[in-house]
N, C-alpha and C. Protein backbone atom coordinates (compact mmCIF):
# COMPACT_ATOMS: atom_id res chain seq x y z
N UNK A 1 -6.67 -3.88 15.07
CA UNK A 1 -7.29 -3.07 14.05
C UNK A 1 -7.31 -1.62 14.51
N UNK A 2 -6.57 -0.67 13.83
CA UNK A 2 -6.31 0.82 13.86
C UNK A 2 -8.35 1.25 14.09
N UNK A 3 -8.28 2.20 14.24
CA UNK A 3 -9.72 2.60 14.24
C UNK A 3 -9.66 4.39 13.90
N UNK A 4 -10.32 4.53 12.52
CA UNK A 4 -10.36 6.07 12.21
C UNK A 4 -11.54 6.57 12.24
N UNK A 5 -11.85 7.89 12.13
CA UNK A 5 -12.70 8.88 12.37
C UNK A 5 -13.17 8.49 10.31
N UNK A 6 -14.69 8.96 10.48
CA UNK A 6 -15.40 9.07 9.62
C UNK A 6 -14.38 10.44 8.44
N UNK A 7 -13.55 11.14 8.96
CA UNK A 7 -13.45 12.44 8.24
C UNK A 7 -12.04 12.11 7.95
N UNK A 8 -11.04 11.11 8.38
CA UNK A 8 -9.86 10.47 7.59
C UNK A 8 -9.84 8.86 6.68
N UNK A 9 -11.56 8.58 6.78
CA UNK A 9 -11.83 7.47 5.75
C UNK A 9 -12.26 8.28 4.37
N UNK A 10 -11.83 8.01 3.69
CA UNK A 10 -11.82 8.16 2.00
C UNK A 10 -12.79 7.21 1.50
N UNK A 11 -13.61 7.55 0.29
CA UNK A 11 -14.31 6.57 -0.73
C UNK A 11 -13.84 5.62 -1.00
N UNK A 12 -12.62 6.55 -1.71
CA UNK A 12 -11.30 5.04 -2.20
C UNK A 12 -10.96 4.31 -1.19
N UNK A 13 -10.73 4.53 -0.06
CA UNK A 13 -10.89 3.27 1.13
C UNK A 13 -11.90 2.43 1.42
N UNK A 14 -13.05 2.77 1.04
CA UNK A 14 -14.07 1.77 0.97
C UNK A 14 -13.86 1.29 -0.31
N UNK A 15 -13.78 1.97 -1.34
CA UNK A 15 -14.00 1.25 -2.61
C UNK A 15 -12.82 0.06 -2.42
N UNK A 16 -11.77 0.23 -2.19
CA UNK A 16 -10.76 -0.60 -1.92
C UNK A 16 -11.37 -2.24 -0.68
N UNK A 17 -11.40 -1.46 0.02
CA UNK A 17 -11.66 -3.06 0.96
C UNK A 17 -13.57 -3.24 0.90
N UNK A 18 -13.72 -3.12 -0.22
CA UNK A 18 -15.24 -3.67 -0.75
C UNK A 18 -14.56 -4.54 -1.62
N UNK A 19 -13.36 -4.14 -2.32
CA UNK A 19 -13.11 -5.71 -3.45
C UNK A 19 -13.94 -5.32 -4.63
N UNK A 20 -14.48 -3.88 -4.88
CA UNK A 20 -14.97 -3.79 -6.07
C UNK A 20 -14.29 -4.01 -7.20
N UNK A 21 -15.17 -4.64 -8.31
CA UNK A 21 -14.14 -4.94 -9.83
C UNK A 21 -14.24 -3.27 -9.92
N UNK A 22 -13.61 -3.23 -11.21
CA UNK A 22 -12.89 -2.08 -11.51
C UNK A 22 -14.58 -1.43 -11.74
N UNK A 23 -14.50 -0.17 -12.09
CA UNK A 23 -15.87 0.46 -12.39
C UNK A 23 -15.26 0.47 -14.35
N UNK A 24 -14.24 0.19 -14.67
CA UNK A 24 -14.02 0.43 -15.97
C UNK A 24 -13.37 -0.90 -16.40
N UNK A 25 -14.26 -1.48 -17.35
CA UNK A 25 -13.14 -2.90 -18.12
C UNK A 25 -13.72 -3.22 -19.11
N UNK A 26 -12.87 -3.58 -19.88
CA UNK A 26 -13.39 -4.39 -21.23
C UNK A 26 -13.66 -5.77 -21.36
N UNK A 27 -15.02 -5.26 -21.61
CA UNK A 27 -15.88 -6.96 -21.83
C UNK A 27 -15.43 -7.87 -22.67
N UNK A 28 -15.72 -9.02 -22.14
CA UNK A 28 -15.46 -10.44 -23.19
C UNK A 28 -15.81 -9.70 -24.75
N UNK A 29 -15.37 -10.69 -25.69
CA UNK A 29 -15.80 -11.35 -26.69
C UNK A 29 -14.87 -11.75 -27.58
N UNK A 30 -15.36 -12.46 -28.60
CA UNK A 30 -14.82 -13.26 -29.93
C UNK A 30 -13.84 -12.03 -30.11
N UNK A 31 -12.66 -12.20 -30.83
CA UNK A 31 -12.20 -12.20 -31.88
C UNK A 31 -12.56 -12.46 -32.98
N UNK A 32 -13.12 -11.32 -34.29
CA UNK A 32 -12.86 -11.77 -35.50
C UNK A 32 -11.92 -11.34 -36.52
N UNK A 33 -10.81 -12.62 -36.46
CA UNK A 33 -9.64 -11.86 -37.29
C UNK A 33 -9.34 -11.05 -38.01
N UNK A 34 -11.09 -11.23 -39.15
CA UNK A 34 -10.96 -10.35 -40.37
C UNK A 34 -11.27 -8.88 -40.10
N UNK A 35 -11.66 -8.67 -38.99
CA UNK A 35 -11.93 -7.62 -38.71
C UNK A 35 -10.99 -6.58 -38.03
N UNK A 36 -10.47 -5.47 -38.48
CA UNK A 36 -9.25 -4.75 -37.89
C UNK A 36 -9.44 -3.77 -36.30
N UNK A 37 -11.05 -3.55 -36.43
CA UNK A 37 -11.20 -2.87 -34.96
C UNK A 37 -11.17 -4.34 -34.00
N UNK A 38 -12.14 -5.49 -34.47
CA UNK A 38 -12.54 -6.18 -33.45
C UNK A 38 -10.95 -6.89 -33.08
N UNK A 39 -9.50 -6.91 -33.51
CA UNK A 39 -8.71 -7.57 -33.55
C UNK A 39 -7.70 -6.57 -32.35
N UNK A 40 -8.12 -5.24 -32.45
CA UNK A 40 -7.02 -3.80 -31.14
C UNK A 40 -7.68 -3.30 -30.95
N UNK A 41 -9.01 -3.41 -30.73
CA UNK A 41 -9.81 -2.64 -29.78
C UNK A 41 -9.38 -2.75 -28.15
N UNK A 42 -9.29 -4.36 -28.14
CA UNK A 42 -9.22 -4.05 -26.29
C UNK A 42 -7.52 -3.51 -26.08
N UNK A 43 -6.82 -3.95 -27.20
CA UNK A 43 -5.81 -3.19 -27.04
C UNK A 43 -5.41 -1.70 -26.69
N UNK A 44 -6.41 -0.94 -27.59
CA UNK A 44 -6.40 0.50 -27.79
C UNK A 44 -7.05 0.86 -26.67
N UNK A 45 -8.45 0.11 -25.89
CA UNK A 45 -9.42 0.68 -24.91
C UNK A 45 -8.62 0.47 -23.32
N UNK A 46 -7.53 -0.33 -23.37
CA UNK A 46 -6.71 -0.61 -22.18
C UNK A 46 -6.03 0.61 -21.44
N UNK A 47 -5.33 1.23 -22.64
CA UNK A 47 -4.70 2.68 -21.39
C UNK A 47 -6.11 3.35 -21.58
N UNK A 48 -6.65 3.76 -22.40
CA UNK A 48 -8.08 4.60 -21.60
C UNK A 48 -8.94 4.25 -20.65
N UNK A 49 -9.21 3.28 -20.65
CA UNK A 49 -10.01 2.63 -19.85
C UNK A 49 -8.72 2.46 -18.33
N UNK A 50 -7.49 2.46 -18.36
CA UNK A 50 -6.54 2.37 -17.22
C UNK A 50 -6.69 3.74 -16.47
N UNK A 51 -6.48 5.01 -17.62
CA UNK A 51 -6.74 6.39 -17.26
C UNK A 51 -8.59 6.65 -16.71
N UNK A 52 -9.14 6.23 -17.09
CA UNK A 52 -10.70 6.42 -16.76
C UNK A 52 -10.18 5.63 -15.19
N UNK A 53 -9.99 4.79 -14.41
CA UNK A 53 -10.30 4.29 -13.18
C UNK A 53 -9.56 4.92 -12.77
N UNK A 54 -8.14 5.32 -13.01
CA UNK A 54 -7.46 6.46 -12.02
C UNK A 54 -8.17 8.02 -12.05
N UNK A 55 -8.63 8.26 -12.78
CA UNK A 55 -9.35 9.78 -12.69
C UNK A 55 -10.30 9.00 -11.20
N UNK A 56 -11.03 8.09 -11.81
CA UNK A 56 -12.16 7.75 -10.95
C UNK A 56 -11.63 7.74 -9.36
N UNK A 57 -10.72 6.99 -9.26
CA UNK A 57 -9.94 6.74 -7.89
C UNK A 57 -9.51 7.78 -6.88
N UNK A 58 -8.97 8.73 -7.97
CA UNK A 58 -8.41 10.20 -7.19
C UNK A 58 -9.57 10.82 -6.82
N UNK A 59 -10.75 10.57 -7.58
CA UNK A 59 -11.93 11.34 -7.20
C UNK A 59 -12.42 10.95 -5.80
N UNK A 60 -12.74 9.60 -6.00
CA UNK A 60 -13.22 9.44 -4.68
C UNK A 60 -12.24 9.24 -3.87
N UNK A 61 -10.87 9.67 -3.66
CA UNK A 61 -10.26 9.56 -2.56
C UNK A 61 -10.31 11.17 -1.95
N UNK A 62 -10.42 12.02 -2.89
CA UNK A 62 -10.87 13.08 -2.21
C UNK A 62 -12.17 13.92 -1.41
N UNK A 63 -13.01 12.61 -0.91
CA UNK A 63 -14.41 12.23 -0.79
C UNK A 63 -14.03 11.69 0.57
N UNK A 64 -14.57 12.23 1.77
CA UNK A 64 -14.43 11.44 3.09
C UNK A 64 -15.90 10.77 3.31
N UNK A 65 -15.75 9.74 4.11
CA UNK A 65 -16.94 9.22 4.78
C UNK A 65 -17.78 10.39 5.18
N UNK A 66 -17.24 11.11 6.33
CA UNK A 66 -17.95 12.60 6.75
C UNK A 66 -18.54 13.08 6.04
N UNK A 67 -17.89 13.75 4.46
CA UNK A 67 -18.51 14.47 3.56
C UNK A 67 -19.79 13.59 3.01
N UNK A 68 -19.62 12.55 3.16
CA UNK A 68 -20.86 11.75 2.26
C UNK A 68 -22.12 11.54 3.42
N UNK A 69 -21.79 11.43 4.44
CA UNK A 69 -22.55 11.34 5.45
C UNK A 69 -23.28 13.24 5.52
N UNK A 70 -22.64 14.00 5.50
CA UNK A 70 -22.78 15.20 5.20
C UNK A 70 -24.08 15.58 4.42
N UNK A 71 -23.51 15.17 3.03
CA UNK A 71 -24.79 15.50 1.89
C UNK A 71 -25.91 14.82 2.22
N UNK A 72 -25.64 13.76 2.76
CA UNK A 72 -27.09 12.54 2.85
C UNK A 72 -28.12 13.29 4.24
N UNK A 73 -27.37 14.33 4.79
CA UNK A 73 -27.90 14.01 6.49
C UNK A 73 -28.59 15.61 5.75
N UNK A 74 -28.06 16.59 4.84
CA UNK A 74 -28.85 17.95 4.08
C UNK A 74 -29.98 17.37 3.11
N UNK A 75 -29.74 16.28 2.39
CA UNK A 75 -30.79 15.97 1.93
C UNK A 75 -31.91 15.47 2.72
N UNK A 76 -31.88 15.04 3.75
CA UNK A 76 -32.97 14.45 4.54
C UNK A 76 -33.36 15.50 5.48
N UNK A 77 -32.77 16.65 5.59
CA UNK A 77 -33.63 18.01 6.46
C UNK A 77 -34.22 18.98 5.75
């Protein structure tokens, strides 16, 4: 096992080997045929909701362990 410094671990590296579900997905439910949203909604909410977790992803990969350890260690002085 490689071993890195707090300031070349990324969010997205934790978020990654935490196994988190996505922070963005579309929930269960019925189908009702007669209905034209409830029938492409999850269709239509799929690339947005694909684009919403990659915004999310790039964000916190530009987020080191350090930096978060950072803000937490100014808020507590």
């Amino acid at each position: 096992m490689l071993s890195r410094s707090p300031r070349q671990i990324t969010l997205l590296d934790i978020y990654r080997a935490s196994a988190a579900p996505p922070a963005f997905a579309i929930h269960s439910y019925p189908v009702e045929k007669r209905c034209l949203v409830s029938c492409h909604l999850k269709e239509c909410m799929s690339e947005l909701l694909s684009q919403a977790q990659n915004s999310f992803e790039r964000s916190l990969a530009k987020i080191t362990l350090a930096d978060l350890v950072g803000q937490i260690r100014q808020k507590t002085h």
